[in-house]
N, C-alpha and C. Protein backbone atom coordinates (compact mmCIF):
# COMPACT_ATOMS: atom_id res chain seq x y z
N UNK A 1 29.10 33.19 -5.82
CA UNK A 1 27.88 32.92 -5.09
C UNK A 1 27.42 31.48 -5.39
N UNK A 2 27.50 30.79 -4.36
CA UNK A 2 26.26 29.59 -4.46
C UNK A 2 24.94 29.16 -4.76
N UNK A 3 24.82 28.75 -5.85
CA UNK A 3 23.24 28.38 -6.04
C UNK A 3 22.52 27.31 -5.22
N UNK A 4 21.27 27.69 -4.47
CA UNK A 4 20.46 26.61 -3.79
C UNK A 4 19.10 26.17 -4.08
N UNK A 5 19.59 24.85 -4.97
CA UNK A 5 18.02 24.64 -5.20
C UNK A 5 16.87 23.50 -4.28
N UNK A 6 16.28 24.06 -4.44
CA UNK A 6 14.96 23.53 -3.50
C UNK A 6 13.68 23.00 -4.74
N UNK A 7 13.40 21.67 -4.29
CA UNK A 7 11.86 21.40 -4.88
C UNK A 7 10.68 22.21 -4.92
N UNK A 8 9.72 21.89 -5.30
CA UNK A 8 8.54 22.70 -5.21
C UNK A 8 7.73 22.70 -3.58
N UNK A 9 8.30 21.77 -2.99
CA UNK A 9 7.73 22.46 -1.94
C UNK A 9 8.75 22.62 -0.36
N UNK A 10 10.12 22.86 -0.67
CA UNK A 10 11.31 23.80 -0.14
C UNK A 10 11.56 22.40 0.99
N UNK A 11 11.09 21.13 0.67
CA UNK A 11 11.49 20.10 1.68
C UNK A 11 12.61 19.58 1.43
N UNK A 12 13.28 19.10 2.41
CA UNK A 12 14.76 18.47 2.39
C UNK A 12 14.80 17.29 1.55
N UNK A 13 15.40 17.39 0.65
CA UNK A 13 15.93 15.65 0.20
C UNK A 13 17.14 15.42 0.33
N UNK A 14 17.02 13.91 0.74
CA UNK A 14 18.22 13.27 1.22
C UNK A 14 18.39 11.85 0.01
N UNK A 15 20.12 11.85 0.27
CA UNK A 15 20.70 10.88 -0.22
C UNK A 15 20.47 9.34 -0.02
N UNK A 16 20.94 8.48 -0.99
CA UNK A 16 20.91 7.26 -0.57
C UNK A 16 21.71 7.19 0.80
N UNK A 17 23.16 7.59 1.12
CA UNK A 17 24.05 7.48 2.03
C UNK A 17 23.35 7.97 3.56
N UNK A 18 22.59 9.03 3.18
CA UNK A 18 21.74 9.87 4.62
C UNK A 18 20.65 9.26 4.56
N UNK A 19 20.02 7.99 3.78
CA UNK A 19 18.86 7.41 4.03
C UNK A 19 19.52 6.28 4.80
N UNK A 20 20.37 5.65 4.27
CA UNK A 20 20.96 4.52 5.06
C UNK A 20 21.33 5.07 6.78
N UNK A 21 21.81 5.70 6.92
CA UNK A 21 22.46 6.59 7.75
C UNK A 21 21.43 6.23 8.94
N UNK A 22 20.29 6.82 8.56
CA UNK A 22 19.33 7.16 9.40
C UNK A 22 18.40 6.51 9.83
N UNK A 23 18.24 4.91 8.38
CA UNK A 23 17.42 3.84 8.78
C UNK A 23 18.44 2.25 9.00
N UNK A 24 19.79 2.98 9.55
CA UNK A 24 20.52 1.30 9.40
C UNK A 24 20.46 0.60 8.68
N UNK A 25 19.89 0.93 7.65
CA UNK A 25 19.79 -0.05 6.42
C UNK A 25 21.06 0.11 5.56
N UNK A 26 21.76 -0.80 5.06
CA UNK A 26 22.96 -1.19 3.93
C UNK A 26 22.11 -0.56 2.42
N UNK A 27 22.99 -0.23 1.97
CA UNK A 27 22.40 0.19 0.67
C UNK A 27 21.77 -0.78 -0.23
N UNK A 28 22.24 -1.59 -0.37
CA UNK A 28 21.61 -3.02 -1.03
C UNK A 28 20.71 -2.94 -0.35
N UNK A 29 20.22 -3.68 0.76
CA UNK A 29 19.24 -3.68 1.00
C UNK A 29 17.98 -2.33 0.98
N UNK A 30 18.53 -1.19 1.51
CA UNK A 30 17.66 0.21 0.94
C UNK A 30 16.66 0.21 -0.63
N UNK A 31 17.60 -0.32 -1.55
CA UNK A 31 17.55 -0.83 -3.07
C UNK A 31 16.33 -1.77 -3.34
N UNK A 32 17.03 -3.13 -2.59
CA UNK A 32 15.90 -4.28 -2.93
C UNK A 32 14.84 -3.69 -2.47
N UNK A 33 14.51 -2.83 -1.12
CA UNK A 33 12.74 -2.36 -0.09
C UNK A 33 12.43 -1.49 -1.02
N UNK A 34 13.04 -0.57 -1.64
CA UNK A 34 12.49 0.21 -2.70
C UNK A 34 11.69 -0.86 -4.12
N UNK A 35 12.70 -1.49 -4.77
CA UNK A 35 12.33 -2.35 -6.03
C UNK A 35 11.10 -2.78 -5.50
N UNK A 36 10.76 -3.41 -4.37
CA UNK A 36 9.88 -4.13 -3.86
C UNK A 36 8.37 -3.69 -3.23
N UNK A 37 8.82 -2.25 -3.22
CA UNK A 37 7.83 -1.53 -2.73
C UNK A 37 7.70 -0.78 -1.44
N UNK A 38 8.52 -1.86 -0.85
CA UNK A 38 8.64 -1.93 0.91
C UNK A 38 8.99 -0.46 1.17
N UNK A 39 9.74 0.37 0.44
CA UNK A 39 10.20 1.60 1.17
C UNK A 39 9.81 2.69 -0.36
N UNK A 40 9.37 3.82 0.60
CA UNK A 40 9.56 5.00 -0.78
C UNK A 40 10.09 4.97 -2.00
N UNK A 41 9.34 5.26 -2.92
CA UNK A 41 10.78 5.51 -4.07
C UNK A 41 11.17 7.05 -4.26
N UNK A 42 12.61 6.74 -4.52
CA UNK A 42 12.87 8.13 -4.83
C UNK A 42 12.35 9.00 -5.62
N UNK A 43 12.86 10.59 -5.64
CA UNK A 43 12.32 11.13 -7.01
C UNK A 43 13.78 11.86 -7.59
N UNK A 44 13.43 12.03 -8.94
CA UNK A 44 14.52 12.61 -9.37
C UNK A 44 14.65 14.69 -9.84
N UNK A 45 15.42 14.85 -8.60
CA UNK A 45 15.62 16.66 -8.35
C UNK A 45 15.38 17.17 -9.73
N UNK A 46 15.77 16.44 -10.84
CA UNK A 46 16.22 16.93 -11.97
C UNK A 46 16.29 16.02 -13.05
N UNK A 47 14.90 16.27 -13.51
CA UNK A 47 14.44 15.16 -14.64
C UNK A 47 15.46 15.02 -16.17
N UNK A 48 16.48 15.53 -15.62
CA UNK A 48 17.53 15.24 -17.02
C UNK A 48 18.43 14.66 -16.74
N UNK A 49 18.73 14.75 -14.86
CA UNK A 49 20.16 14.32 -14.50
C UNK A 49 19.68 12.45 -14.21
N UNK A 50 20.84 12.15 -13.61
CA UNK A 50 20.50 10.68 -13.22
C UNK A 50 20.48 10.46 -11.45
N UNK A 51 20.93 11.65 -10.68
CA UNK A 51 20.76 11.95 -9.28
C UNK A 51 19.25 11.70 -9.08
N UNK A 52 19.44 10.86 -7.96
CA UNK A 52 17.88 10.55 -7.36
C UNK A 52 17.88 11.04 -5.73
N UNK A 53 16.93 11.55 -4.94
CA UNK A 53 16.96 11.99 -3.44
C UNK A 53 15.21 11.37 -3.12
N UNK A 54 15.61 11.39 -2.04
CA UNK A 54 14.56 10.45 -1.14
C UNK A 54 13.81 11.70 -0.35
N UNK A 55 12.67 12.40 -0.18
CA UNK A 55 11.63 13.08 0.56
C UNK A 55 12.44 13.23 1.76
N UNK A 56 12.28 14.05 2.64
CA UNK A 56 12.76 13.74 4.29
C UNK A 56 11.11 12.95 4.96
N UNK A 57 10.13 13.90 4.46
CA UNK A 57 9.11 13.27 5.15
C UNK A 57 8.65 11.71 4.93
N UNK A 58 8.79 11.38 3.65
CA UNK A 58 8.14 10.46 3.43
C UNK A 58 9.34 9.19 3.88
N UNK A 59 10.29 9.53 4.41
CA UNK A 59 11.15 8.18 5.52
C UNK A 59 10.86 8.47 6.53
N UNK A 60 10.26 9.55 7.22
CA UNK A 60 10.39 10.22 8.43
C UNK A 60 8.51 9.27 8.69
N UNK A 61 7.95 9.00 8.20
CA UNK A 61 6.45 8.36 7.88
C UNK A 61 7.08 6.97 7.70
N UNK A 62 7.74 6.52 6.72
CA UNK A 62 7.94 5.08 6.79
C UNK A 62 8.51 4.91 8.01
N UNK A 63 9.28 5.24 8.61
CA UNK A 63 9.96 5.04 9.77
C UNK A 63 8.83 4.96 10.96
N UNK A 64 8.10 6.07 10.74
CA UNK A 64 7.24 5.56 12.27
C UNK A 64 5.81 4.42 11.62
N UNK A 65 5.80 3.86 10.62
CA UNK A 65 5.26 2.88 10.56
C UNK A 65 5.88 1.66 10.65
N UNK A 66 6.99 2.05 11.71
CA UNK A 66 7.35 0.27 11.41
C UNK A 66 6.93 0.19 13.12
């Protein structure tokens, strides 16, 4: 059986690769708008691992503010 885990509030997080994906942005650049402020920062699923995922909503919000 497969385990599926979900955050505390059962929303999708996505990858660096499915953030790029979806905002044409190169990963480098994804990187620097984050460092900088310009874009969301991630959070990490799992405060022990080093995997980071990006909100669905909160690109789905940056996105219609541009």
């Amino acid at each position: 059986m497969q385990r599926q885990y979900f955050n505390e509030t059962n929303e999708r997080l996505l990858t660096y690769e499915e953030v790029c994906a979806v905002t044409q942005l190169s990963q480098a650049t994804l990187r620097r708008y984050v460092k900088a402020g310009r874009f969301p920062a991630p959070i990490k699923p799992n405060p022990s691992g080093r995997a980071v995922r990006f909100r669905i909503q909160d690109v789905r919000d940056w996105l219609d503010r541009l």
